[in-house]
C-alpha atoms as a PDB file:
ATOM      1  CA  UNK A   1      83.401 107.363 123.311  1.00  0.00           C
ATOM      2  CA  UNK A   2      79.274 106.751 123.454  1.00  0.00           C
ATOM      3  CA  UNK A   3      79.154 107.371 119.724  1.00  0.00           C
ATOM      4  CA  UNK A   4      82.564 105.490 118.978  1.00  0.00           C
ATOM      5  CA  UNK A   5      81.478 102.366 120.395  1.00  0.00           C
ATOM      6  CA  UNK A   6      77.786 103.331 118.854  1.00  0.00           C
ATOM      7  CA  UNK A   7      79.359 103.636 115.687  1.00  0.00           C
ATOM      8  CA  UNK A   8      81.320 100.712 115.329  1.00  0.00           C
ATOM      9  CA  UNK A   9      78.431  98.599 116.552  1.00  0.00           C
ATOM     10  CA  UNK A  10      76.590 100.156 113.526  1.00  0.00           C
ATOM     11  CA  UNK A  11      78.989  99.382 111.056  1.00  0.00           C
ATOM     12  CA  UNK A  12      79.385  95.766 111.940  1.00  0.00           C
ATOM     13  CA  UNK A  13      75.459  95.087 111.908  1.00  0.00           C
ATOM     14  CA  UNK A  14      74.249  97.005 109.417  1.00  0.00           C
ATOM     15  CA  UNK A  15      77.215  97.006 106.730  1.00  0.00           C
ATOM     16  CA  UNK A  16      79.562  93.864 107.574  1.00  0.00           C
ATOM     17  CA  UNK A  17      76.470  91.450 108.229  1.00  0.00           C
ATOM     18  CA  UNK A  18      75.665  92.847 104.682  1.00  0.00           C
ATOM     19  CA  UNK A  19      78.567  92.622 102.958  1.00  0.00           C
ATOM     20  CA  UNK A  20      76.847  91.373  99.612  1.00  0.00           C
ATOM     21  CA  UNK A  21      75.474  94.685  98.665  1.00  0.00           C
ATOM     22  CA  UNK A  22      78.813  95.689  97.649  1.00  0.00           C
ATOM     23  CA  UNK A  23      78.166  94.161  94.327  1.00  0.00           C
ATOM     24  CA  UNK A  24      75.095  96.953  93.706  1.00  0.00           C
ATOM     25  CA  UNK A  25      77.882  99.958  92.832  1.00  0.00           C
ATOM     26  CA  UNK A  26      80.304  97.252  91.722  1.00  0.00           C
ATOM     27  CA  UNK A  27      78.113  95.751  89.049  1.00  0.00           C
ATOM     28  CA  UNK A  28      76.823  99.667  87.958  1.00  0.00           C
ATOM     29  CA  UNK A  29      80.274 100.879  87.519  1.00  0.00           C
ATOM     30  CA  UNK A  30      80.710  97.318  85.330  1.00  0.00           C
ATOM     31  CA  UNK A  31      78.314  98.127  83.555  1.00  0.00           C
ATOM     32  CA  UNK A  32      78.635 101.516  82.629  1.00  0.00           C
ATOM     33  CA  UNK A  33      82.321 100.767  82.046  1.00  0.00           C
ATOM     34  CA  UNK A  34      81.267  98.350  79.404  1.00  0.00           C
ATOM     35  CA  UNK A  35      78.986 100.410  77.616  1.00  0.00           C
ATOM     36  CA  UNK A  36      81.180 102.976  77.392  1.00  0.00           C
ATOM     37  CA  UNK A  37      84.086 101.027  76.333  1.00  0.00           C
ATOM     38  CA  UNK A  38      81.561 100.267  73.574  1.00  0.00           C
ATOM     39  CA  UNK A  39      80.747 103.740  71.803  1.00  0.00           C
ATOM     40  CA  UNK A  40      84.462 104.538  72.404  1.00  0.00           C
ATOM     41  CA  UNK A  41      85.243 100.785  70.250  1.00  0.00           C
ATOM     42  CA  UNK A  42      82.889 102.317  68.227  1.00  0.00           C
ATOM     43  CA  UNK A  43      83.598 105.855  67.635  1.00  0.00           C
ATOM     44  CA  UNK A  44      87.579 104.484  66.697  1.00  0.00           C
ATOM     45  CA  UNK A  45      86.402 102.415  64.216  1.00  0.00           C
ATOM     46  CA  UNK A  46      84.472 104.973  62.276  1.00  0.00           C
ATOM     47  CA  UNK A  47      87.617 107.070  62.935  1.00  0.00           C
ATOM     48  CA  UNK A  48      85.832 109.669  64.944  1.00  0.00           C
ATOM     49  CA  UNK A  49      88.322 109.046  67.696  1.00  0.00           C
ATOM     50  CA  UNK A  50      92.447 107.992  67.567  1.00  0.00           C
ATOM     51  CA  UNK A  51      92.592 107.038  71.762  1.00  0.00           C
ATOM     52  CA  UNK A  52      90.481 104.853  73.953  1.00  0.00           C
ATOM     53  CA  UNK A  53      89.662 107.939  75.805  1.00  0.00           C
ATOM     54  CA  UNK A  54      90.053 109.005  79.972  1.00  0.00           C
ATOM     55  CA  UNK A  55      89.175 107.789  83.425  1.00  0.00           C
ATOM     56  CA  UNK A  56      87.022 111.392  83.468  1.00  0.00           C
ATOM     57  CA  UNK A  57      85.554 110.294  80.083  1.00  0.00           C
ATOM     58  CA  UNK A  58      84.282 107.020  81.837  1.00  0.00           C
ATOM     59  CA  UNK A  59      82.887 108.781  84.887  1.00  0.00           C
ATOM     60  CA  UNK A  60      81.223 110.909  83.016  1.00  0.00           C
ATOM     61  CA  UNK A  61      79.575 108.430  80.746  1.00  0.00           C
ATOM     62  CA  UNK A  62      78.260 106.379  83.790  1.00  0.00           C
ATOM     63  CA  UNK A  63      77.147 109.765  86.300  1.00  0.00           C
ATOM     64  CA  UNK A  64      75.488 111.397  83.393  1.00  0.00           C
ATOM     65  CA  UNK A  65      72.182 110.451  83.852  1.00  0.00           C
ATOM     66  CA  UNK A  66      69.735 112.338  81.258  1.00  0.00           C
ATOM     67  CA  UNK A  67      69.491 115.595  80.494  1.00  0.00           C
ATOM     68  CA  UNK A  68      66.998 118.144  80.963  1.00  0.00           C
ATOM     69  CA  UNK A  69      63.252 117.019  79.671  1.00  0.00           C
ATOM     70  CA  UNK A  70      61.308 119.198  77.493  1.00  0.00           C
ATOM     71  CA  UNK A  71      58.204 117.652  77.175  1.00  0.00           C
ATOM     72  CA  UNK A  72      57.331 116.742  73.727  1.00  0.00           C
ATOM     73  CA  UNK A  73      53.757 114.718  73.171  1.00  0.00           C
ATOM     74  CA  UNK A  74      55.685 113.078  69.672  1.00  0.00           C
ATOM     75  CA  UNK A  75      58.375 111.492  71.822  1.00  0.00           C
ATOM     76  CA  UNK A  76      58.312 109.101  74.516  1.00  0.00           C
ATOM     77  CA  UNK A  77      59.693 109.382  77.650  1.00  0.00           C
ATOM     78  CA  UNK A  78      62.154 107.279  79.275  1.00  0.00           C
ATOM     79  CA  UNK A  79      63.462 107.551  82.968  1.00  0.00           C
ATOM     80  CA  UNK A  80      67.586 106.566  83.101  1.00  0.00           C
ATOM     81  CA  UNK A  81      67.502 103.533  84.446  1.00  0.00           C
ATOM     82  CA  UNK A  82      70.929 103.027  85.206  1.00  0.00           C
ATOM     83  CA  UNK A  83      70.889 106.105  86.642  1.00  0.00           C
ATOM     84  CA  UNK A  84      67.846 105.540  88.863  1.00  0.00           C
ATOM     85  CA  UNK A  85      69.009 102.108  89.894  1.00  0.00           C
ATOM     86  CA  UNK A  86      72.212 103.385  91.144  1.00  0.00           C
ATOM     87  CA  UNK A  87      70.344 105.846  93.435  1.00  0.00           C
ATOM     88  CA  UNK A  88      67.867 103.543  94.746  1.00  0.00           C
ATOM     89  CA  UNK A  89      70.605 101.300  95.378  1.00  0.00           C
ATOM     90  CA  UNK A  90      71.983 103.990  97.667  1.00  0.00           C
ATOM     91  CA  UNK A  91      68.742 104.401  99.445  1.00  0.00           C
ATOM     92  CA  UNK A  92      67.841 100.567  99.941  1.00  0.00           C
ATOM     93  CA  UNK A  93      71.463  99.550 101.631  1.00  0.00           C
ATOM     94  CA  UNK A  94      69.892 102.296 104.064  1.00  0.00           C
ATOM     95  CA  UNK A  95      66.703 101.752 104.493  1.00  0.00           C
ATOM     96  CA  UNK A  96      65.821  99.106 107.024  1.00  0.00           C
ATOM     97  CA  UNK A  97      68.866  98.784 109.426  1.00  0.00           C
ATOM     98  CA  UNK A  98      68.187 101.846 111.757  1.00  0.00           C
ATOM     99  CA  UNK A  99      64.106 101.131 112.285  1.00  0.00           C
ATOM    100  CA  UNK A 100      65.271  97.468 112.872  1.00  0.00           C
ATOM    101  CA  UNK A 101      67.546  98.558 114.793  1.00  0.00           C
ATOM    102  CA  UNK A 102      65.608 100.846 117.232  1.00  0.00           C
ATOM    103  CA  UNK A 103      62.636  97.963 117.268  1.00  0.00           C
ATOM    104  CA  UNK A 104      65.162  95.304 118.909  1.00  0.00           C
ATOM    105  CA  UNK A 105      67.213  97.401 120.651  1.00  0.00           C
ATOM    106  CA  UNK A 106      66.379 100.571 121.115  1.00  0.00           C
ATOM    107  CA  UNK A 107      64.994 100.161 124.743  1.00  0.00           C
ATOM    108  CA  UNK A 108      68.187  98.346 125.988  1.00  0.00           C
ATOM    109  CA  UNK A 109      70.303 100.775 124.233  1.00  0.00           C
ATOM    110  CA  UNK A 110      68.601 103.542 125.408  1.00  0.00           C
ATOM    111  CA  UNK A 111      68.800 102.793 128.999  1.00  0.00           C
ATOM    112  CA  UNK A 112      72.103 101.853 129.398  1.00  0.00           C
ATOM    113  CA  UNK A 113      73.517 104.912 127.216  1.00  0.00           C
ATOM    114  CA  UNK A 114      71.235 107.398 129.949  1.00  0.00           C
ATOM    115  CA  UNK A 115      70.133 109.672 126.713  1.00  0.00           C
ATOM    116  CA  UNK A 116      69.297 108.942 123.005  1.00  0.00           C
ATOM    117  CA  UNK A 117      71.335 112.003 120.702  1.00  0.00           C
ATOM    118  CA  UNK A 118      74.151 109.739 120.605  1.00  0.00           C
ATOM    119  CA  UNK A 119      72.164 106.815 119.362  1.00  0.00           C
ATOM    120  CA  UNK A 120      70.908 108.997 117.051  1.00  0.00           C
ATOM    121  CA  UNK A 121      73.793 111.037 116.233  1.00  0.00           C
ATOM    122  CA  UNK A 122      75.668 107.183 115.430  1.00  0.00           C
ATOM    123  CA  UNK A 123      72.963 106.413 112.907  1.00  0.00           C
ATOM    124  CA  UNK A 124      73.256 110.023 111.272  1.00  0.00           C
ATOM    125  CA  UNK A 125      77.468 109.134 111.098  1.00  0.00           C
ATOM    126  CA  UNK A 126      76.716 105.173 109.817  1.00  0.00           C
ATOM    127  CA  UNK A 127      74.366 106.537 107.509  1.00  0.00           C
ATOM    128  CA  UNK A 128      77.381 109.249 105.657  1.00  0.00           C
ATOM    129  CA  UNK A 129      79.297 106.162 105.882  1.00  0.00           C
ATOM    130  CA  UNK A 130      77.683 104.015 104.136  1.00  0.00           C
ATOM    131  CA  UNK A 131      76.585 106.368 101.334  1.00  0.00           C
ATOM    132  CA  UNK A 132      79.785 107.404 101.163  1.00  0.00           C
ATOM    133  CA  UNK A 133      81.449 103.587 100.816  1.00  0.00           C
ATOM    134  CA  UNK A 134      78.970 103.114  98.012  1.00  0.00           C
ATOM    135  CA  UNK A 135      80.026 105.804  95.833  1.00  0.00           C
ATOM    136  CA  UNK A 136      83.606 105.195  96.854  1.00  0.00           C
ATOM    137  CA  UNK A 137      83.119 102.014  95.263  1.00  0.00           C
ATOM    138  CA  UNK A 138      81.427 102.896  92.185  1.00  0.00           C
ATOM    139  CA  UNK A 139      84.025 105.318  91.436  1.00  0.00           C
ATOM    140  CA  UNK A 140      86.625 103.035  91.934  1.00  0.00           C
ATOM    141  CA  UNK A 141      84.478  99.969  89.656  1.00  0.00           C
ATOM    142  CA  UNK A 142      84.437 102.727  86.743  1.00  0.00           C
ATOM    143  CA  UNK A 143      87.889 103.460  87.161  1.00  0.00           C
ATOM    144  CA  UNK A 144      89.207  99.919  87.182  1.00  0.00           C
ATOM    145  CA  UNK A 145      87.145  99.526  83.536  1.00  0.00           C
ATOM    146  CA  UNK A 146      88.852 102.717  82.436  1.00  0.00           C
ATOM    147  CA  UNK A 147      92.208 101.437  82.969  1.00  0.00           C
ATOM    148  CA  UNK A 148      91.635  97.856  82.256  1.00  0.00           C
ATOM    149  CA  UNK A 149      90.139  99.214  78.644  1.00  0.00           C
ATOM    150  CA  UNK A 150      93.159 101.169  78.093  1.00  0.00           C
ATOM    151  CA  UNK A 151      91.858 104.788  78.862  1.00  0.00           C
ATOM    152  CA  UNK A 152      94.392 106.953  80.338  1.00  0.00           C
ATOM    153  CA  UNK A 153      93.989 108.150  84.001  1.00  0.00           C
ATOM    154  CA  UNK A 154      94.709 112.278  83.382  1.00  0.00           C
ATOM    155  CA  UNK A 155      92.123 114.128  85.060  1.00  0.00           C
ATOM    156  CA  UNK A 156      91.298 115.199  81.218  1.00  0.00           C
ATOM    157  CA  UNK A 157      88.715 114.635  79.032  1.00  0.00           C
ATOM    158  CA  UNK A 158      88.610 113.506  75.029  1.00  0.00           C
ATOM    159  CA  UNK A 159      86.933 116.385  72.928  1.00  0.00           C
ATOM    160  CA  UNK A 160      85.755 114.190  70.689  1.00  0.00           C
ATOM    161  CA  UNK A 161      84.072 111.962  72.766  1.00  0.00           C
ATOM    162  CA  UNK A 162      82.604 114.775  75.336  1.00  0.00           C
ATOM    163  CA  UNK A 163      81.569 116.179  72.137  1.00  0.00           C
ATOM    164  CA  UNK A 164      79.472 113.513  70.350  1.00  0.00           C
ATOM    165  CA  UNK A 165      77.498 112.160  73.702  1.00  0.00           C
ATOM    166  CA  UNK A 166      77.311 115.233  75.630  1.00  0.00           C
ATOM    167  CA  UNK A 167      77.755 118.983  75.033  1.00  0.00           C
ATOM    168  CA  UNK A 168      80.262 121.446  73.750  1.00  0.00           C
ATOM    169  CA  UNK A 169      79.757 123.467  77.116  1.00  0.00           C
ATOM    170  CA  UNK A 170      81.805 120.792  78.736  1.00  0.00           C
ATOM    171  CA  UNK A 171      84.874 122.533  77.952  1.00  0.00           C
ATOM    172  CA  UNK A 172      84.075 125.920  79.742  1.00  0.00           C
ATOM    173  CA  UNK A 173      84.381 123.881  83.006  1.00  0.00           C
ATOM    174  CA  UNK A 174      87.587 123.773  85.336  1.00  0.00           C
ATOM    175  CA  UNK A 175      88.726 121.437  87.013  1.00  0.00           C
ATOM    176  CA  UNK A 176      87.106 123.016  90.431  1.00  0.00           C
ATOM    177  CA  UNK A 177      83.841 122.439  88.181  1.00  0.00           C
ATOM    178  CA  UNK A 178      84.392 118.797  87.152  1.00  0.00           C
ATOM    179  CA  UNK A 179      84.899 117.821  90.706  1.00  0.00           C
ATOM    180  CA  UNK A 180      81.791 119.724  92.116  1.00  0.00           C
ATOM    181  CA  UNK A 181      79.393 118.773  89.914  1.00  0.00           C
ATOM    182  CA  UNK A 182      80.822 114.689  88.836  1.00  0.00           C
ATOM    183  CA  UNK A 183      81.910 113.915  92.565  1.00  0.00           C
ATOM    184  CA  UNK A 184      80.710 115.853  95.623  1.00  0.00           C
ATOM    185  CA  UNK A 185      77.312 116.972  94.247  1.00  0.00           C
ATOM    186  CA  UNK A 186      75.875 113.426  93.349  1.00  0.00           C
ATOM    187  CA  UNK A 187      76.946 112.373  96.681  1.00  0.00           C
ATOM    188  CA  UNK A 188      75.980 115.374  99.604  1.00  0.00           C
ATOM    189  CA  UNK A 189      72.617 115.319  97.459  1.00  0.00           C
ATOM    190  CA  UNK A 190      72.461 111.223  97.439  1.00  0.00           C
ATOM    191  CA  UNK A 191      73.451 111.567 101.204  1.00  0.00           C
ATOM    192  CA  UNK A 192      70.741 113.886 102.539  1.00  0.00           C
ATOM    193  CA  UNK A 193      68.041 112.188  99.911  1.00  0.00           C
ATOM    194  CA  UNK A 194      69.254 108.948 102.579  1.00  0.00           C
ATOM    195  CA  UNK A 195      68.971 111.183 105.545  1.00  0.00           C
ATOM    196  CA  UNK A 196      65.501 112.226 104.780  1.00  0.00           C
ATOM    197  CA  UNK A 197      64.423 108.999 104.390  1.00  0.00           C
ATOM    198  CA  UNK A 198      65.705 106.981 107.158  1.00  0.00           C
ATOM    199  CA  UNK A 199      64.145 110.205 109.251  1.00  0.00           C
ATOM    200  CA  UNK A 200      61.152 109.378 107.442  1.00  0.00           C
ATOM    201  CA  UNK A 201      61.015 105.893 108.166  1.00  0.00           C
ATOM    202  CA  UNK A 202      60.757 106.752 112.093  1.00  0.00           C
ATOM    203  CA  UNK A 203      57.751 108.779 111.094  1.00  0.00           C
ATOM    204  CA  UNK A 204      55.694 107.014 109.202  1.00  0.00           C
ATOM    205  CA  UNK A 205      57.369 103.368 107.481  1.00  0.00           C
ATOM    206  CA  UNK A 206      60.174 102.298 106.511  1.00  0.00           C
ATOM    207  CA  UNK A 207      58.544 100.667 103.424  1.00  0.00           C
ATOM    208  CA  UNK A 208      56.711 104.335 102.589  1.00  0.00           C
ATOM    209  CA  UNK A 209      59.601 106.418 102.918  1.00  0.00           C
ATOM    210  CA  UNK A 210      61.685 104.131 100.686  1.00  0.00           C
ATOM    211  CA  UNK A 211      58.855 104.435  98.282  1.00  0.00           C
ATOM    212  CA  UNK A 212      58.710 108.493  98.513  1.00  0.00           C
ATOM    213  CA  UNK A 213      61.791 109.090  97.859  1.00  0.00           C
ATOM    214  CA  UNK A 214      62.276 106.289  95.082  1.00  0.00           C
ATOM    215  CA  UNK A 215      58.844 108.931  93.621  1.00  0.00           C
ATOM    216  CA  UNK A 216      60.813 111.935  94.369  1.00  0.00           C
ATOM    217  CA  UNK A 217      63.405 110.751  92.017  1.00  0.00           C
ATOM    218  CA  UNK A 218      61.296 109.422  89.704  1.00  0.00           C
ATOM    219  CA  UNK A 219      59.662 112.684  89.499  1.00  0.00           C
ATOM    220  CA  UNK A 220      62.980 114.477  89.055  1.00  0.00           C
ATOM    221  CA  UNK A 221      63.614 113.066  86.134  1.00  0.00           C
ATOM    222  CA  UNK A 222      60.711 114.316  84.422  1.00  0.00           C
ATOM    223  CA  UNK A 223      60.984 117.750  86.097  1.00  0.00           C
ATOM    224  CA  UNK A 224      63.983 119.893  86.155  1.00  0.00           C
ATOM    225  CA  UNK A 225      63.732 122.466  89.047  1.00  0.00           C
ATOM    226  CA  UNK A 226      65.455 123.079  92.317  1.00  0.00           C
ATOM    227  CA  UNK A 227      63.309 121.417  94.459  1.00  0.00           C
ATOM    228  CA  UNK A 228      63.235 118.054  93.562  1.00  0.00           C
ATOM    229  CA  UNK A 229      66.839 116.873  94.506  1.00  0.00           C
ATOM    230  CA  UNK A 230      67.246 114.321  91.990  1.00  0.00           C
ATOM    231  CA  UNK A 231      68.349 116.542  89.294  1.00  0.00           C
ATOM    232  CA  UNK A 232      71.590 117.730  91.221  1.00  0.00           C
ATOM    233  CA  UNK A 233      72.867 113.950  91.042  1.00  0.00           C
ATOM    234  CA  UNK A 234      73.299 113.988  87.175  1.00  0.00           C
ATOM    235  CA  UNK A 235      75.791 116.607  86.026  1.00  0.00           C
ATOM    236  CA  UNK A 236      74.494 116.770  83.068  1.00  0.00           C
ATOM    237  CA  UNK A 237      71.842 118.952  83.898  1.00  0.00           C
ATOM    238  CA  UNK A 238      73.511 121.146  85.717  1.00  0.00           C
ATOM    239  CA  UNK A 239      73.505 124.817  84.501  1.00  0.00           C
ATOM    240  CA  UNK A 240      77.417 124.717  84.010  1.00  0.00           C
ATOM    241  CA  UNK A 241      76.366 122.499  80.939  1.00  0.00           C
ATOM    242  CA  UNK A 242      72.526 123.592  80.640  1.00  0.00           C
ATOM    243  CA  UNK A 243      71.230 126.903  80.894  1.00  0.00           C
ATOM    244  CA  UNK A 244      67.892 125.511  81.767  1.00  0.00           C
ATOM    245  CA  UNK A 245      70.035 122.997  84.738  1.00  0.00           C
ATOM    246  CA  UNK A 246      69.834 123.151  88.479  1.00  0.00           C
ATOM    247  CA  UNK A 247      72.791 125.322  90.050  1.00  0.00           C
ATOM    248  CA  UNK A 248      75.446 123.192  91.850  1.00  0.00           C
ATOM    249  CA  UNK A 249      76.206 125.587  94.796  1.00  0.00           C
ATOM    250  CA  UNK A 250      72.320 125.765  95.022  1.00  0.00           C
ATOM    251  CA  UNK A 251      72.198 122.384  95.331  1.00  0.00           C
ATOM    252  CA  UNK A 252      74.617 121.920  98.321  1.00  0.00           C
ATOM    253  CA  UNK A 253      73.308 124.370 100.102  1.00  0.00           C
ATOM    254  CA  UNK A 254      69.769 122.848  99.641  1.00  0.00           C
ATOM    255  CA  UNK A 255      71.452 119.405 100.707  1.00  0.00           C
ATOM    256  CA  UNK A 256      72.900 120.531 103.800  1.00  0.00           C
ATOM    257  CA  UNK A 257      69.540 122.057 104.756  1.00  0.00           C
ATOM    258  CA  UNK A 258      68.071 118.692 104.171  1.00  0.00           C
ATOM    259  CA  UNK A 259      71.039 116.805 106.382  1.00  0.00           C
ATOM    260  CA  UNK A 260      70.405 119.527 109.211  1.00  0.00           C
ATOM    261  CA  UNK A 261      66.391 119.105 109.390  1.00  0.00           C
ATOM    262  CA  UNK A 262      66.698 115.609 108.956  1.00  0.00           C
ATOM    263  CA  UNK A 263      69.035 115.347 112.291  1.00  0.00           C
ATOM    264  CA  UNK A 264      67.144 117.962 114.245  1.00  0.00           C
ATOM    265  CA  UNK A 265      64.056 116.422 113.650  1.00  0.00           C
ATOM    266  CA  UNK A 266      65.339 112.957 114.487  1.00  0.00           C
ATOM    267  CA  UNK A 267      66.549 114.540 117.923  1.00  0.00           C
ATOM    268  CA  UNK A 268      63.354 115.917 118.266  1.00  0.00           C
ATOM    269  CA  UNK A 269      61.365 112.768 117.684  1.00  0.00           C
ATOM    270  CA  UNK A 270      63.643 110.800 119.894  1.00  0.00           C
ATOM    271  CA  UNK A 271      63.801 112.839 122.774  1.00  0.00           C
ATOM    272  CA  UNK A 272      59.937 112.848 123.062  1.00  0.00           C
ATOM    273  CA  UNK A 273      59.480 108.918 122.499  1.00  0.00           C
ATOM    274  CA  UNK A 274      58.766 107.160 125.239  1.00  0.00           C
ATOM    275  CA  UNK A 275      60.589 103.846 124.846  1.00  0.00           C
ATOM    276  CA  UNK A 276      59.802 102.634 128.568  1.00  0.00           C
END
């Protein structure tokens, strides 16, 4: 009941009182829809394609992100930025509300609860939550552009589209695939990334640890390797489509590390703060 009550309390101050940061995934699933409503206008007019393509098509298009960098001093690089606004969007809608939080209230809280895991274990359960509502949302924005731009909504995709903007190797995935890597992937890695850093924030600053992590990403899409999480978030790099990608199950397994540390070590902290 503790965390119930905890939980709702969170939801209503640090997501309803918010409400406007809805439009972040809204207006990246927009846009993504557009643009690729655009190559797919385009690709039927040169007569490289005879449908408007799938809902998966669409998804794909606007989770893709980039795919792996090889380094090459001729060319210049360029970070996705749709892709890295869309994560950083995740971790800002995050960032603040628990430290604020624990600086107003924390003390009153704390004493009339008698113990702090709960407080803490609330703030773990808003923070799921709310990544979870974002992606929800930007699944559902691409989705809506799919279908309003006539695309059809089998759990398919168009060869000739997966073909021109992303790889052949797309068709040696299953459905099973599809699902890990394009929908609970992006989002167990997104969610610990989040749990790190509001962790972090107790630690050090809120400010800093939005600013690490926004590096960390940043940094992942320059490197490609296992232990820089934000590869895991773009399918396109993973090895199902990349022989040089990250490995999904490697990645959950690294996430749910991260989520587990991240709580313990926010008990930890907690339970040897003195508040009083």
């Amino acid at each position: 009941m503790k965390i119930g009550r905890l939980l709702i309390r969170d939801i209503r101050s640090g997501a309803l009182t918010k409400w406007y940061l809805v439009f972040l995934p809204i207006a990246f699933g927009v846009c993504r829809g557009i643009q690729c409503a655009s190559i797919i206008d385009s690709m039927i007019d040169d007569g490289q394609m005879y449908t408007y393509g799938t809902v998966i098509d669409y998804i794909m298009f606007a989770m893709q992100g980039m795919s792996v960098y090889k380094f090459n001093p001729t060319e210049y690089f360029s970070i996705p930025i749709y892709w890295f606004i869309f994560q950083m969007g995740a971790f800002y809608i995050v960032a603040y509300y628990a430290f604020d939080d624990f600086k107003k209230n924390g003390r009153s809280v704390f004493v009339a609860l008698g113990e702090r895991k709960s407080w803490w274990l609330a703030k773990c359960l808003w923070c799921n939550i709310m990544v979870l509502f974002y992606f929800v949302v930007a699944y559902i924005s691409v989705v809506v552009m799919a279908w309003l731009k006539g695309a059809s909504m089998m759990f398919a995709v168009t060869q000739e589209f997966v073909t021109a903007q992303f790889s052949p190797n797309v068709f040696s995935m299953t459905h099973a695939d599809i699902i890990l890597v394009l929908f609970i992937l992006p989002f167990i890695v997104t969610l610990a990334s989040a749990a790190m850093q509001m962790m972090l924030s107790f630690l050090i600053d809120p400010v800093i640890s939005f600013a690490v992590t926004c590096s960390v990403y940043v940094i992942s899409a320059y490197y490609t390797v296992w232990y820089l999480c934000g590869s895991y978030t773009m399918w396109i790099r993973s090895s199902y489509v990349d022989e040089n990608g990250v490995y999904p199950v490697g990645g959950i397994i690294f996430s749910i590390t991260i989520i587990a540390i991240s709580y313990i070590v926010g008990r930890i902290y907690f339970d040897g703060r003195d508040i009083i």
